[in-house]
Protein backbone atom coordinates (compact mmCIF):
# COMPACT_ATOMS: atom_id res chain seq x y z
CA UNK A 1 13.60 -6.21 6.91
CA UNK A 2 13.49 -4.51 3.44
CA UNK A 3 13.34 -1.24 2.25
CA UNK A 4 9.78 -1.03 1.51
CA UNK A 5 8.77 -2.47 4.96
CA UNK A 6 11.05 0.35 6.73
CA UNK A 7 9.15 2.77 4.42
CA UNK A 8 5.28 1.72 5.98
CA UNK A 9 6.80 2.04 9.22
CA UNK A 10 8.46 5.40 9.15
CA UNK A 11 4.58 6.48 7.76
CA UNK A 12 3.01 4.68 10.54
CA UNK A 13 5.18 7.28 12.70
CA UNK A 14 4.59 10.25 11.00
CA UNK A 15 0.74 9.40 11.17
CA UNK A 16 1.10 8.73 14.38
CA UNK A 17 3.26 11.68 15.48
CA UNK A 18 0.59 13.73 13.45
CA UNK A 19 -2.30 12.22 15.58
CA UNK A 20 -0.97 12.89 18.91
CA UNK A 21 0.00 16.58 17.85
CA UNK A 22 -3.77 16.91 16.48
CA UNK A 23 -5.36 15.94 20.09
CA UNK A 24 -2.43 17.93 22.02
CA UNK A 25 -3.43 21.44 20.15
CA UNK A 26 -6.96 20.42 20.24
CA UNK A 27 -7.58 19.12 23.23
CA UNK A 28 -4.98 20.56 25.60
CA UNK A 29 -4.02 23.74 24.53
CA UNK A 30 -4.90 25.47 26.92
CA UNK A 31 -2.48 23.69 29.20
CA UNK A 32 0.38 24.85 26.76
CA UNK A 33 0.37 28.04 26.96
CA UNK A 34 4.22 28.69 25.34
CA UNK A 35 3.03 26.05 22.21
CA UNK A 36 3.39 28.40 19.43
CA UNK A 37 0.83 28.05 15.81
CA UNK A 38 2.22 29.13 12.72
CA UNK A 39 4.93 31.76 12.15
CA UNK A 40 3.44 34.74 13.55
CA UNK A 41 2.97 33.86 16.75
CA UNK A 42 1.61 37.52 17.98
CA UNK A 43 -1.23 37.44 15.65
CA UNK A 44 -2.74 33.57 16.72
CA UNK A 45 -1.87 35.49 20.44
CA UNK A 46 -3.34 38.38 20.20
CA UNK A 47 -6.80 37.30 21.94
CA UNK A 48 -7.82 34.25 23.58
CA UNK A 49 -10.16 33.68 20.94
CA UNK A 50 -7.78 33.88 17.89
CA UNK A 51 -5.35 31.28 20.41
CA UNK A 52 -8.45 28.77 20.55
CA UNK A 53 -9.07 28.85 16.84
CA UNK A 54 -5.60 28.70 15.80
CA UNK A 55 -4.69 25.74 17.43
CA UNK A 56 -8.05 24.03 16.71
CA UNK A 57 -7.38 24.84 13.24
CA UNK A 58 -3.96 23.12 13.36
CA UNK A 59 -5.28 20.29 15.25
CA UNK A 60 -7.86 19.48 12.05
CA UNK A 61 -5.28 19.63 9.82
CA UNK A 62 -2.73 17.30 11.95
CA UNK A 63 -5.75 14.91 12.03
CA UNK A 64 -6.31 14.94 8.60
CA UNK A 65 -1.97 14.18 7.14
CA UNK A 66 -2.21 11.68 9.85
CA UNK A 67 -5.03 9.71 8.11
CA UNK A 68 -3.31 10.62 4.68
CA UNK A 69 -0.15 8.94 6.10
CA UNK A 70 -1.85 5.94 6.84
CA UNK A 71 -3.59 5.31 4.07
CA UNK A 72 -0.79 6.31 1.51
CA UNK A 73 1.63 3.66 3.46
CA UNK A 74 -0.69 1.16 3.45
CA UNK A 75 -1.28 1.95 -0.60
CA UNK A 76 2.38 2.29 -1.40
CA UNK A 77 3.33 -1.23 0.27
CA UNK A 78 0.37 -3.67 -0.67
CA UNK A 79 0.15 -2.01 -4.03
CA UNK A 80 3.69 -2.65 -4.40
CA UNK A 81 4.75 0.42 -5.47
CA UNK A 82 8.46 1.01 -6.39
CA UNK A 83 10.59 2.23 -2.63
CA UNK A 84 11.56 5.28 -4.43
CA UNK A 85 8.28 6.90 -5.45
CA UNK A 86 7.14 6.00 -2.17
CA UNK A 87 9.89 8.27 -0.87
CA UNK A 88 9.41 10.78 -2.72
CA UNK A 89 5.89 10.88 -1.94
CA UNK A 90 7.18 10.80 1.96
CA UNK A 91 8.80 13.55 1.36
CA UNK A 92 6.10 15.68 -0.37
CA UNK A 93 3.24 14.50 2.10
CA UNK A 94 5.86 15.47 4.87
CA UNK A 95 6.82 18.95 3.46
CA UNK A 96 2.81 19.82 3.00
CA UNK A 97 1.90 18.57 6.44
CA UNK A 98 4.39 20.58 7.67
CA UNK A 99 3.28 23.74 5.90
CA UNK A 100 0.01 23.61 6.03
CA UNK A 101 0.07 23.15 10.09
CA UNK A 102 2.33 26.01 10.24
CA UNK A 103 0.63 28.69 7.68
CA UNK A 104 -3.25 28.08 7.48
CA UNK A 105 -4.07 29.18 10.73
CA UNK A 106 -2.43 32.26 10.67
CA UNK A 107 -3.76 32.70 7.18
CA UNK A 108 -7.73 32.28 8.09
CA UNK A 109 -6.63 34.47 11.23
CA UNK A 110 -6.04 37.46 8.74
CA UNK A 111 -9.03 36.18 6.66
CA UNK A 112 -13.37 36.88 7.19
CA UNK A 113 -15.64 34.91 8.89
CA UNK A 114 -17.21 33.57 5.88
CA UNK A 115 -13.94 32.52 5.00
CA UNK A 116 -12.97 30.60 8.08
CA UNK A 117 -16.32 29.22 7.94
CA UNK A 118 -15.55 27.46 3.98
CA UNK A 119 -12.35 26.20 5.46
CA UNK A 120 -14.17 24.11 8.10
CA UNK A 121 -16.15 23.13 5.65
CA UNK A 122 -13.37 22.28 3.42
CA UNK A 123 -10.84 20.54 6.16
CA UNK A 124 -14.51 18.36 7.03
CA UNK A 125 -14.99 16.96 3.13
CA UNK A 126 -11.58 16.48 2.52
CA UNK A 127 -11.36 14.44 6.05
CA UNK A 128 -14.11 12.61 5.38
CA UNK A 129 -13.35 11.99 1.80
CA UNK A 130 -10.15 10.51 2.92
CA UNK A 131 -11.81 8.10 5.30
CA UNK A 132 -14.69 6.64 3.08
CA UNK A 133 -12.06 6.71 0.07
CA UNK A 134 -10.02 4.62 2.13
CA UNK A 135 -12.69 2.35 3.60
CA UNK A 136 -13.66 1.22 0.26
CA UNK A 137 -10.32 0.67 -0.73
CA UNK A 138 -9.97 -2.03 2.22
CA UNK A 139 -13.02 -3.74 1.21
CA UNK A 140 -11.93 -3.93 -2.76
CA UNK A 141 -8.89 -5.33 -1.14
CA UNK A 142 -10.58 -7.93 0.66
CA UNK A 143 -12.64 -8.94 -2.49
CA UNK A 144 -9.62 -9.07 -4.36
CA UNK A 145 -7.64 -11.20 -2.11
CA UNK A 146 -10.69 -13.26 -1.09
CA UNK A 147 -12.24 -13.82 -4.99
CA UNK A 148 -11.02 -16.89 -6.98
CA UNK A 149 -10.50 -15.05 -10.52
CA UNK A 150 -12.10 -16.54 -13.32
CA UNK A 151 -10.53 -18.31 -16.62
CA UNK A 152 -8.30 -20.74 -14.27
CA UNK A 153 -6.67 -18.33 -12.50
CA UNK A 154 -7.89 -19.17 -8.48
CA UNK A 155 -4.29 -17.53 -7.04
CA UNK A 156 -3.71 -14.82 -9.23
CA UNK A 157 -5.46 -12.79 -6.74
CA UNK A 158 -2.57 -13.30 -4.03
CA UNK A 159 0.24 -12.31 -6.18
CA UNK A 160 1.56 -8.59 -6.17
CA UNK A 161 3.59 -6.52 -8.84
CA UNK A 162 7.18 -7.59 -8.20
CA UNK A 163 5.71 -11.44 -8.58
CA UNK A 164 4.54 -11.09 -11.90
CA UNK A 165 8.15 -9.34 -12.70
CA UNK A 166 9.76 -12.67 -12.12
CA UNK A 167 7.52 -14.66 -13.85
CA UNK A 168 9.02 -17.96 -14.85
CA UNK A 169 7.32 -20.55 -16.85
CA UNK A 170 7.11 -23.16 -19.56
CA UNK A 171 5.06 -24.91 -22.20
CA UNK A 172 3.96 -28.34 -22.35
CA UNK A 173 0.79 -28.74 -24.36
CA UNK A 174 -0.68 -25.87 -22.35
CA UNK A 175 0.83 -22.75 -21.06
CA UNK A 176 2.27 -22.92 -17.60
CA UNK A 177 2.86 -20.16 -15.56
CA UNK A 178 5.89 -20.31 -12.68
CA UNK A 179 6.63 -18.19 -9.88
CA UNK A 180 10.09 -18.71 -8.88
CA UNK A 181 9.55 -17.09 -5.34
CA UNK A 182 9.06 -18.99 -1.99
CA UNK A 183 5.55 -20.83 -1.66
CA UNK A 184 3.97 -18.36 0.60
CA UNK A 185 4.32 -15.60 -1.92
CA UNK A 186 1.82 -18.09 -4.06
CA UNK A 187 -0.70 -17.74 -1.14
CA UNK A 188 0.11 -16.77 2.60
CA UNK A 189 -2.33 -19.35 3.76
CA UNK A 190 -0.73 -22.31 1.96
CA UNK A 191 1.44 -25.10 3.03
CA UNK A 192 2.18 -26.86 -0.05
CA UNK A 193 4.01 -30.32 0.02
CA UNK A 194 5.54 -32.40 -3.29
CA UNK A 195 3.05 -35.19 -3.59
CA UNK A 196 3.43 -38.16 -6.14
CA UNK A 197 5.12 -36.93 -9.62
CA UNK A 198 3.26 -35.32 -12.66
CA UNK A 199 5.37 -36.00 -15.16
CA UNK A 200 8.45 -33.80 -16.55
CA UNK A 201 9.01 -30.99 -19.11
CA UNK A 202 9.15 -32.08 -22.62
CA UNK A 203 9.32 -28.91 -24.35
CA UNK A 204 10.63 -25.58 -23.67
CA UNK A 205 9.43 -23.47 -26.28
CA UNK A 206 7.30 -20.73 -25.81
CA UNK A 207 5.14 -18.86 -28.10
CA UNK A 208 5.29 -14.77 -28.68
CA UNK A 209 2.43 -13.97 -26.43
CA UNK A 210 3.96 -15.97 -23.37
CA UNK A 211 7.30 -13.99 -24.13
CA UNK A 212 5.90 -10.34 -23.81
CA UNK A 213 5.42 -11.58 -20.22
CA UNK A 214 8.97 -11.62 -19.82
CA UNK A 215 8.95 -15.24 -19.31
CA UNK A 216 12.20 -17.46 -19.41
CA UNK A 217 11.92 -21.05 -20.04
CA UNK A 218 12.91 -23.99 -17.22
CA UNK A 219 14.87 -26.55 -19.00
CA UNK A 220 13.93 -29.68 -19.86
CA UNK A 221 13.83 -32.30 -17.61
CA UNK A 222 12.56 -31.03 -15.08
CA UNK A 223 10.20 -32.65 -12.68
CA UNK A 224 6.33 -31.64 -11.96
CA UNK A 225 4.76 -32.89 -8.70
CA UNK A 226 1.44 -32.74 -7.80
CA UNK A 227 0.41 -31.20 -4.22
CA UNK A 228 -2.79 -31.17 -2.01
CA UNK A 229 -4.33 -28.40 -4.00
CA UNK A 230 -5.50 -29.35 -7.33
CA UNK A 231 -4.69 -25.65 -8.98
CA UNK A 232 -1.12 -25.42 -7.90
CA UNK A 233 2.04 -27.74 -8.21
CA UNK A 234 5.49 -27.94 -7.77
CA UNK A 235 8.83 -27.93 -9.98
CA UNK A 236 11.78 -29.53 -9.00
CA UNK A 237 14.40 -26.64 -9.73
CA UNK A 238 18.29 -27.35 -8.70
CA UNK A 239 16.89 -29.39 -5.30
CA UNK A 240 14.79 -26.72 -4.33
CA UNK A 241 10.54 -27.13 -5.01
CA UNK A 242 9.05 -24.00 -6.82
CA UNK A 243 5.46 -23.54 -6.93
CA UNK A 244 3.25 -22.26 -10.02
CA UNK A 245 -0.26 -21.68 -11.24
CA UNK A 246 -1.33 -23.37 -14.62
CA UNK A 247 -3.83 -22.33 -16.99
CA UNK A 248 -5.00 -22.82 -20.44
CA UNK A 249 -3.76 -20.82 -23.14
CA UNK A 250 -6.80 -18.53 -24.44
């Protein structure tokens, strides 16, 4: 289990530990009498009236970090986003959550009707800003994932950041890109088998372009195979088969 995958979870908590305090100050507060809202407890106290609103203030805000949560884990990890600026931003969405649950309410307590009135209006945008923002996200996802990309590329689409970092490849009369990562990082749905054999690497040169990719260069000798699927083979690297995507220079 790696450190980005520990990351997503510990957000899946904290969203979730943010939902269930959003429908406890909501929903039961009244059965919690000693469950204290922001720092001055006295003034959220001081009527029943200023108690409901408190908490239901707190309760929209809980709601809304725990649906920030979720989306930002699920951005951070499929994005592929580096473990510690996901931390960091843990730690920031964490520290505001925190805050904001604790000092709002007791803020729009001291403030006028009209103003309590443009903060629901203000906690209901932002919420629902956060949701459609996040439904179309999912659906670009799926497009991207799901749409062969054009110029050659049909997998490109299932390969994520830290692939392209260790980009391996070689030239032999057209420019051939290899991933030297495990086949299902090539496509999760694939089970790709070394069929009858392509030929071998005759040259390892590559040109300036292929370098600013940060490409290193197999060595010669080594053998292509051909699989089931037309657009990806295999390389024969030190017993072990690598897959790769191949596509035409320009």
């Amino acid at each position: 289990m790696n450190g980005d995958f520990i990351l997503l979870l510990i957000y899946i908590l904290e969203a979730a530990i943010l939902g269930a305090s959003a429908f406890i100050v909501r929903s039961k507060h009244s059965e919690f009498p000693d469950f204290k809202v922001g720092y001055h407890v006295k003034e959220a106290e001081a009527d029943k009236e200023s108690w409901e609103y408190a908490n239901d203030i707190a309760g929209k805000i809980c709601a809304l970090f725990a649906m920030v949560f979720l989306t930002a884990g699920l951005f951070c990890y499929i994005m592929g986003l580096s473990f510690i600026y996901t931390f960091e931003l843990l730690l920031l969405l964490t520290a505001a959550a925190v805050g904001c649950t604790l000092c709002v309410p007791v803020y729009l307590l001291k403030g006028t009707d009209r103003q309590r009135a443009r903060a629901n209006r203000t906690l209901r945008r932002v919420r629902t800003t956060v949701l459609v923002m996040t439904v179309l996200w999912l659906i670009w996802l799926y497009a991207y994932y799901h749409t062969p990309s054009a110029d050659n590329l049909p997998g490109l689409q299932s390969l994520q950041m830290d692939d392209l970092r260790e980009l391996k490849g070689y030239k032999r009369g057209q420019l051939i890109s290899v991933w030297d990562d495990p086949v299902k990082k090539v496509s999760p749905e694939q089970d790709l088998t070394a069929g009858e054999l392509d030929g071998t690497i005759e040259e390892t040169d590559a040109d300036g372009d292929f370098e600013d990719w940060y490409a290193t260069v197999l060595p010669e000798g080594t053998k292509i195979y051909e699989t089931d699927d037309a657009q990806i083979m295999l390389a024969e690297c030190e017993g072990e088969f690598v897959p790769y995507l191949k596509y035409v220079e320009g």
